[in-house]
N, C-alpha and C. Protein backbone atom coordinates (compact mmCIF):
# COMPACT_ATOMS: atom_id res chain seq x y z
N UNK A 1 0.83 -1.19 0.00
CA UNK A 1 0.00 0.00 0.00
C UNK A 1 0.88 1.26 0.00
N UNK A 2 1.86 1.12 0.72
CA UNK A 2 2.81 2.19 1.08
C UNK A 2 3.69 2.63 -0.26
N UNK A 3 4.23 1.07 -1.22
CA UNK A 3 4.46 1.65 -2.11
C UNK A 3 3.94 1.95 -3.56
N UNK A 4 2.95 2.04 -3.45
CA UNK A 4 1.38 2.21 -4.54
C UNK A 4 1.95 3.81 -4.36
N UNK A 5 1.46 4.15 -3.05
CA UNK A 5 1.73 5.66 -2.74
C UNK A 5 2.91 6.08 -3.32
N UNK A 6 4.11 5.46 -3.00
CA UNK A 6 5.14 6.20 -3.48
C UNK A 6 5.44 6.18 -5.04
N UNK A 7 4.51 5.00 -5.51
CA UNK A 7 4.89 5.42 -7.04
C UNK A 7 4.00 6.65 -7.50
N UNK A 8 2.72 6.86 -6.82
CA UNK A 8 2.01 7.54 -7.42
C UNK A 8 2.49 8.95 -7.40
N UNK A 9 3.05 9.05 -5.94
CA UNK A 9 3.70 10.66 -5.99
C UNK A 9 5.12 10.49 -6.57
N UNK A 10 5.97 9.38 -7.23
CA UNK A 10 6.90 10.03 -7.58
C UNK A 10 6.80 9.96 -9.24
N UNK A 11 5.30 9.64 -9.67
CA UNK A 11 4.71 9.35 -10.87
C UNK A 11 5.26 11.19 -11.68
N UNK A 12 5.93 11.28 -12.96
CA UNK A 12 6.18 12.36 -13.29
C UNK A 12 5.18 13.52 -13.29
N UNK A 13 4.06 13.11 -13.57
CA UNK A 13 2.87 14.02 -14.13
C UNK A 13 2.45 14.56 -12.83
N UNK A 14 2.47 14.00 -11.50
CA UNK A 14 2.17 14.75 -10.13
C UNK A 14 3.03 15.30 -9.76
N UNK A 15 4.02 14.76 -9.89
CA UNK A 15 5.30 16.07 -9.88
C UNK A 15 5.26 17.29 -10.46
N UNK A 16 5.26 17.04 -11.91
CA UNK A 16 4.87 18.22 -12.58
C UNK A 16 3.76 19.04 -11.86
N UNK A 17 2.84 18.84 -11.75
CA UNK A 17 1.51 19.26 -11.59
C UNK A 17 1.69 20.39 -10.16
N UNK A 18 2.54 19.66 -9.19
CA UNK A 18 2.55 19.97 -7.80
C UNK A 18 3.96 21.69 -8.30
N UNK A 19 4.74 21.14 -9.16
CA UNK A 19 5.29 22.45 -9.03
C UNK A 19 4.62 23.64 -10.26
N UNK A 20 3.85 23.34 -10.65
CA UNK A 20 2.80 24.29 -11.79
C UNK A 20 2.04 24.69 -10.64
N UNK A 21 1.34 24.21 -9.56
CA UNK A 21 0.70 24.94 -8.80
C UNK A 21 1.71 25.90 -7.46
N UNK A 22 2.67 25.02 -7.34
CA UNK A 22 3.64 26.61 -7.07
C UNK A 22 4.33 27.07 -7.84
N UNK A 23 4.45 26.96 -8.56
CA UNK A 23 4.64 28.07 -9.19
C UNK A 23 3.48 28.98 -10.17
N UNK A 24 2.94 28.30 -9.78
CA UNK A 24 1.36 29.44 -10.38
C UNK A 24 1.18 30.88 -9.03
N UNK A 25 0.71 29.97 -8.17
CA UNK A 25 0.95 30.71 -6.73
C UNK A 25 2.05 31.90 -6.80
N UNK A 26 3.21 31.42 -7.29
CA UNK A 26 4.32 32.56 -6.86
C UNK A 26 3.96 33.96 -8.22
N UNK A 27 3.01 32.92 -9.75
CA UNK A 27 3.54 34.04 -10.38
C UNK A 27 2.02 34.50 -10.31
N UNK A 28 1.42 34.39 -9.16
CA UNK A 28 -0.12 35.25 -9.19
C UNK A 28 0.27 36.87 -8.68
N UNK A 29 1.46 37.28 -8.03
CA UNK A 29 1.03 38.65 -7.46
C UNK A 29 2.13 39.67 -8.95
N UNK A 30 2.59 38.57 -9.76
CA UNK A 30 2.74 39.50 -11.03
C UNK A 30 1.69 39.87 -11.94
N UNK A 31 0.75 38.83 -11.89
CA UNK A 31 -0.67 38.54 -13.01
C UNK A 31 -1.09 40.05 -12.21
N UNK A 32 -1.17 40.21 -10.74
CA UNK A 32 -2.08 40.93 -10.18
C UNK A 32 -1.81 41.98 -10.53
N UNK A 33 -0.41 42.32 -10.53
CA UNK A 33 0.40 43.51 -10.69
C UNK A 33 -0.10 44.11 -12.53
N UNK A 34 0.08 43.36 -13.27
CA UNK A 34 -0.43 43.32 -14.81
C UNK A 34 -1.89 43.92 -15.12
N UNK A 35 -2.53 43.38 -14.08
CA UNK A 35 -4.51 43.28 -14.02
C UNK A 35 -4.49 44.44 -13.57
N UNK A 36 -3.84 45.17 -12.32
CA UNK A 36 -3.96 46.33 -12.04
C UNK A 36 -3.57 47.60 -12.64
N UNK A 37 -2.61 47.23 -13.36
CA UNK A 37 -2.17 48.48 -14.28
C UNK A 37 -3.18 48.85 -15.05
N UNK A 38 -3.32 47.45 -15.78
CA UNK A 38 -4.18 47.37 -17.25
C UNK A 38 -5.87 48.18 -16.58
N UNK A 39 -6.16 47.83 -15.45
CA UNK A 39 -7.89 48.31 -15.13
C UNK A 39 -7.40 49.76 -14.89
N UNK A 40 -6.20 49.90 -14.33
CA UNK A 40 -5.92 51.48 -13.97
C UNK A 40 -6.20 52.33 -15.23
N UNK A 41 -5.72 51.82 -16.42
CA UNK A 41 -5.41 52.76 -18.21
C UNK A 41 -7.36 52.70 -18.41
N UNK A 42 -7.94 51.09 -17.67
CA UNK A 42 -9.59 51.79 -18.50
C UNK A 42 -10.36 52.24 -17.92
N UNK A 43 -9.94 52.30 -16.51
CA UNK A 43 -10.19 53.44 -15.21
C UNK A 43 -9.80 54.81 -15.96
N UNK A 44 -8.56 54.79 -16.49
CA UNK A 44 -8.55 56.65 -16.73
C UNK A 44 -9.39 56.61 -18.34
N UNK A 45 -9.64 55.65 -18.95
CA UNK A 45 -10.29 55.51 -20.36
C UNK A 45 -11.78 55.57 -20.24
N UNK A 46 -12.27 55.21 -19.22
CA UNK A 46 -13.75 54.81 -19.22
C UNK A 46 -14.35 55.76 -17.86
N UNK A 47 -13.20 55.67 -17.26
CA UNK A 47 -13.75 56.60 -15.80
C UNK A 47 -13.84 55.95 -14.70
N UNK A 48 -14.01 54.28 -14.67
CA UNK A 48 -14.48 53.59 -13.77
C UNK A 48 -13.74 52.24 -13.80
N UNK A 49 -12.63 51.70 -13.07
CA UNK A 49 -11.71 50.65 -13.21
C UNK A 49 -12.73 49.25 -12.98
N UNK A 50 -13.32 49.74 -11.49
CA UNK A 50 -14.25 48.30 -11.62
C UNK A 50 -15.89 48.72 -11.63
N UNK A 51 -16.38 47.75 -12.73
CA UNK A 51 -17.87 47.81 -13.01
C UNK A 51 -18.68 46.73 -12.34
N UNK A 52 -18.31 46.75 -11.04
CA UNK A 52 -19.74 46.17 -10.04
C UNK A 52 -20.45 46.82 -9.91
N UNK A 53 -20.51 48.21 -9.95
CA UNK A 53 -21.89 48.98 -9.84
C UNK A 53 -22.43 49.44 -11.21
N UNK A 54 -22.13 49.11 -12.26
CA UNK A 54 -22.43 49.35 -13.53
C UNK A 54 -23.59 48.02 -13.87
N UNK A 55 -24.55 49.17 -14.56
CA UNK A 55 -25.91 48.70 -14.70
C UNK A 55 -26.59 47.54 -13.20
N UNK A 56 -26.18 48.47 -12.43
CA UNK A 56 -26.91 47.91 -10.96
C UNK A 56 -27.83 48.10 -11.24
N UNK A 57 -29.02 47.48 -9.82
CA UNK A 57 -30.20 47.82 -10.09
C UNK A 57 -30.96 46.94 -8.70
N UNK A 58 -32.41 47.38 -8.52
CA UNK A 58 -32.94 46.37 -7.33
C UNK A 58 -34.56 46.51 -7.83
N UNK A 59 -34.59 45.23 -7.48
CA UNK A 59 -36.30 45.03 -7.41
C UNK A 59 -36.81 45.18 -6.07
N UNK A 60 -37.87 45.36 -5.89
CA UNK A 60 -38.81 45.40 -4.91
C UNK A 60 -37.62 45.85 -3.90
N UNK A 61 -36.96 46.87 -3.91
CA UNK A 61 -36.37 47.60 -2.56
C UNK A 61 -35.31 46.14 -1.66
N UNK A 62 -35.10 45.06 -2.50
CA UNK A 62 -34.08 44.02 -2.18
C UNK A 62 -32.90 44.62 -2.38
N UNK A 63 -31.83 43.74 -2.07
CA UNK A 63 -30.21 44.19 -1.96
C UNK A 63 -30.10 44.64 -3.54
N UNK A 64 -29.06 45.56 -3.76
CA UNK A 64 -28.84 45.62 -5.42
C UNK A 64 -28.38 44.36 -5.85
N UNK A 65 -28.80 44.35 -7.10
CA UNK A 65 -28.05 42.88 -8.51
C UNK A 65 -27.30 44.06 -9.39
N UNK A 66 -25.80 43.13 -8.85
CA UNK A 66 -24.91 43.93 -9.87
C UNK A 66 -24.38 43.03 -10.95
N UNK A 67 -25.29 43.38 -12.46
CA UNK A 67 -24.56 42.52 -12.76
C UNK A 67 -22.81 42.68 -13.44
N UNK A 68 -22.70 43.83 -13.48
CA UNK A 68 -21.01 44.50 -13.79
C UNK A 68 -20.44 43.67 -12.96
N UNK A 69 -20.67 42.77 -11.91
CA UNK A 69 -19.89 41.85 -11.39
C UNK A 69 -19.23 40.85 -12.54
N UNK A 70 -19.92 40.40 -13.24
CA UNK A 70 -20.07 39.36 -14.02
C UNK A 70 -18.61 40.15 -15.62
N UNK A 71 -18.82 40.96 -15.56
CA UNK A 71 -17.80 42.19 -16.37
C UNK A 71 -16.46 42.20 -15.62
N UNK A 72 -16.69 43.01 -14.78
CA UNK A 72 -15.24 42.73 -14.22
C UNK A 72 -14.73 41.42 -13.70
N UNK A 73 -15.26 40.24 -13.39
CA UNK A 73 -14.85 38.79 -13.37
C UNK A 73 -13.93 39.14 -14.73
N UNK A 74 -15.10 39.30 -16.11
CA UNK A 74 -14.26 38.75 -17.23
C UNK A 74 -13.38 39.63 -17.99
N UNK A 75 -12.77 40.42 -17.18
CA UNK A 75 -12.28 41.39 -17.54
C UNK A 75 -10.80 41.25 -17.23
N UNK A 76 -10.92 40.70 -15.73
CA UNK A 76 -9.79 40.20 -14.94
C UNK A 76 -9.72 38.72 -15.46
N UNK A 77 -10.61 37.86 -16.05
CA UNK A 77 -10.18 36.54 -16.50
C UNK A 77 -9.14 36.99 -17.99
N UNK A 78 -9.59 37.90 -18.77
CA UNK A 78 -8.94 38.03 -19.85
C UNK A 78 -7.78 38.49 -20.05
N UNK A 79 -7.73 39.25 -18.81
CA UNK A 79 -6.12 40.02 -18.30
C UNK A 79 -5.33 38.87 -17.88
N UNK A 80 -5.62 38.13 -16.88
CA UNK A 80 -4.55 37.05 -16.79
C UNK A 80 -4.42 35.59 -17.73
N UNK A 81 -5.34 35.50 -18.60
CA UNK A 81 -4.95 34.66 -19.82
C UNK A 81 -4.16 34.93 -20.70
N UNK A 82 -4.82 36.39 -21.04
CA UNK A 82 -3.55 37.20 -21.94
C UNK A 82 -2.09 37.40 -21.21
N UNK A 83 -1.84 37.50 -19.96
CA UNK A 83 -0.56 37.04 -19.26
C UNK A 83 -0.07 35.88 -19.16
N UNK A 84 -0.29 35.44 -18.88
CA UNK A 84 -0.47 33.54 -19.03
C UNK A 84 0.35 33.03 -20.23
N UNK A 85 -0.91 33.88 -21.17
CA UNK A 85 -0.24 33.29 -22.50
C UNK A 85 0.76 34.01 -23.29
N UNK A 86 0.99 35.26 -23.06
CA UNK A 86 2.48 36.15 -23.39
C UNK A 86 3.12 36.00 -22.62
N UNK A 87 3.44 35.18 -21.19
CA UNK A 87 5.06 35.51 -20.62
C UNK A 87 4.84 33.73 -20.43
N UNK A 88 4.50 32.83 -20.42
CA UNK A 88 4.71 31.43 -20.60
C UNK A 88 4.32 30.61 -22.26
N UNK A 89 3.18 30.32 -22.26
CA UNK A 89 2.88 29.63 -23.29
C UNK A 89 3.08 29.99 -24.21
N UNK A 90 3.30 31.46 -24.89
CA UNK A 90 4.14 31.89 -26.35
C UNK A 90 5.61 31.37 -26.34
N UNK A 91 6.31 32.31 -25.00
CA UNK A 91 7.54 31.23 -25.11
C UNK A 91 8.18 29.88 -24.93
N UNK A 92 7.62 29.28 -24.73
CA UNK A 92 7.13 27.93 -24.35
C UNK A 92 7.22 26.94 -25.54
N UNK A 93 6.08 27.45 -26.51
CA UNK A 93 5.80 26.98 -28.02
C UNK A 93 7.36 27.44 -28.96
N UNK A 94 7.88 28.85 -28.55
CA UNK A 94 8.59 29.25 -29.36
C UNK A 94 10.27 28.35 -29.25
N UNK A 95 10.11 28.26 -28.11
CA UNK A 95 11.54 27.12 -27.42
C UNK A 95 11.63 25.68 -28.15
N UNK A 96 9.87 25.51 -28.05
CA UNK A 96 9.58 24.29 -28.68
C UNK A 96 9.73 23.61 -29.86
N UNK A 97 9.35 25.17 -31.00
CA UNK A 97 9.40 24.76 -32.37
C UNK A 97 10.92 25.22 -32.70
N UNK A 98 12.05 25.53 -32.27
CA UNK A 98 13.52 26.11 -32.51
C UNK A 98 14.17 24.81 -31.46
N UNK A 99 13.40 23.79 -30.84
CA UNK A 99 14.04 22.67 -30.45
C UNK A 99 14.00 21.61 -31.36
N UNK A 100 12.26 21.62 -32.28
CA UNK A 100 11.94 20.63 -32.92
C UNK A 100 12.93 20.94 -34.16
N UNK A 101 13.13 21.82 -34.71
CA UNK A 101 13.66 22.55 -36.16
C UNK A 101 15.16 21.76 -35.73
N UNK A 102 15.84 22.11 -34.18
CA UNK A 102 17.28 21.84 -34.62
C UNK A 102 17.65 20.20 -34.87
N UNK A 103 16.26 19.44 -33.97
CA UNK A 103 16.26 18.20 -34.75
C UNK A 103 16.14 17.51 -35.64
N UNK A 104 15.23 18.08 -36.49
CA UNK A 104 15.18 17.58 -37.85
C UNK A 104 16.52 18.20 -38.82
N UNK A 105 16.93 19.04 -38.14
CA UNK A 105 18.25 19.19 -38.57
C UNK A 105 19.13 18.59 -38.76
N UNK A 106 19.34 17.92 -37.70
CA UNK A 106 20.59 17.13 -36.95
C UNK A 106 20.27 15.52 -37.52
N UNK A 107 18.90 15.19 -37.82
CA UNK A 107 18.72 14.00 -38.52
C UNK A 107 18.29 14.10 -40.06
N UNK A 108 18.44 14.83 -40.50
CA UNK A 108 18.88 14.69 -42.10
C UNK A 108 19.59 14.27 -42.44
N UNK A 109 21.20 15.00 -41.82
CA UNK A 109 22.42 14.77 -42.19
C UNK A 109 22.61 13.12 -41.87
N UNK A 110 22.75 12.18 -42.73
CA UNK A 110 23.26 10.94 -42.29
C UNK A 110 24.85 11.10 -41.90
N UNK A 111 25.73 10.06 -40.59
CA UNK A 111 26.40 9.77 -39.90
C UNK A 111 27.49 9.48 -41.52
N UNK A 112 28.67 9.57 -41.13
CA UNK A 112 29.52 9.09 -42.13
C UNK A 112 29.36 7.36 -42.28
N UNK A 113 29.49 6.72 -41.30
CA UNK A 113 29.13 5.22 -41.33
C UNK A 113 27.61 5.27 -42.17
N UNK A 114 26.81 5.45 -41.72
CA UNK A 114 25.86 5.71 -43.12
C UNK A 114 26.02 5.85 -44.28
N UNK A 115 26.25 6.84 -44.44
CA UNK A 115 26.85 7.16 -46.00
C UNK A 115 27.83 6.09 -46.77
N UNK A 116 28.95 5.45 -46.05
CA UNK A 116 29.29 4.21 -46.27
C UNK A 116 29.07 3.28 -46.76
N UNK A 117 28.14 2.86 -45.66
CA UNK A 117 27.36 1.51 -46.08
C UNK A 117 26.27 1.75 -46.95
N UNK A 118 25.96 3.01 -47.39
CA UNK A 118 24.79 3.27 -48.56
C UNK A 118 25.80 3.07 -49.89
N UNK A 119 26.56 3.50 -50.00
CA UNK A 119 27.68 3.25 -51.07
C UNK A 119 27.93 1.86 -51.30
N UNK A 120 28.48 1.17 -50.22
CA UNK A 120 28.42 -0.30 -50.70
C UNK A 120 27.65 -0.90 -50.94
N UNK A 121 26.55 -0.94 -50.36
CA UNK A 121 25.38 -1.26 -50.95
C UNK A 121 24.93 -0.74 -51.96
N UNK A 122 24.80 0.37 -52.59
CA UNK A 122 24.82 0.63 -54.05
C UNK A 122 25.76 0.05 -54.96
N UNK A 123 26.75 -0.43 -54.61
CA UNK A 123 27.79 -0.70 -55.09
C UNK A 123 27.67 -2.25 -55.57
N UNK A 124 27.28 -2.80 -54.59
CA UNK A 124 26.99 -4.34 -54.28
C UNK A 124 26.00 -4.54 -55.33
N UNK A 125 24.47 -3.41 -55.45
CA UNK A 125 23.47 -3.55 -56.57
C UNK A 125 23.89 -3.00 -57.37
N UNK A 126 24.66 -2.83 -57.88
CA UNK A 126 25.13 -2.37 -59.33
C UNK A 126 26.05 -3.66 -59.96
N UNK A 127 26.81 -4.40 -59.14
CA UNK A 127 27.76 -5.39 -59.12
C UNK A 127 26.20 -6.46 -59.67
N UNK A 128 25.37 -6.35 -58.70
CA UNK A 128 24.39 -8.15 -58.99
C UNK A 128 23.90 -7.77 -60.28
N UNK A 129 23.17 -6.20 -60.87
CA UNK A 129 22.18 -6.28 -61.68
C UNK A 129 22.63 -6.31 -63.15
């Protein structure tokens, strides 16, 4: 039982997983730092950084329904995706495809022992035919 457990946590993909969530954690008070600038520019653009009180409203003298809640959620979801995806996953892909490129590089070129034995063997079918 004990070592079920230990394969499972030393299984790569929980590993991975466990340091993506710290390090998500560490890079949340930059996302925050990003989200705040960016609402600050449509704060001075629009007048109003956060729209929870935008298109408020109450029925029958109940608490207000804001729904500008639902706005600034996706306002701040789009700010840190668009972070997300310009300071990791662009470079990420870009590392990726200038890793894949130098391999297909590096396996075009056949090995001199290759080239060799392609010769004798051409050599050999030219000799039988």
């Amino acid at each position: 039982m004990i070592k079920g457990f230990k394969d499972f946590i030393s299984n790569g993909n929980v590993l991975e997983l466990a340091v993506a969530v710290i390090i998500g954690a560490a890079f949340k008070p930059i996302v925050d730092a990003i989200t705040n600038v960016i609402m600050g520019i449509i704060g001075a653009l629009v007048g109003q950084p956060n729209f929870d009180s935008v298109l408020q409203f109450t029925i029958n003298g109940s608490d207000p329904i804001q729904p500008g809640t639902i706005i600034t959620a996706l306002v701040n979801f789009l700010l840190i995706a668009a972070a997300v995806y310009f300071a990791i996953v662009l470079p990420m892909n870009k590392l990726k495809e200038r890793k894949a490129v130098e391999e297909v590089e590096e396996e075009e070129e056949p090995s001199e022992d290759v080239k060799l034995l392609a010769e004798i063997r051409d050599l050999l079918a030219s000799k039988n035919a």
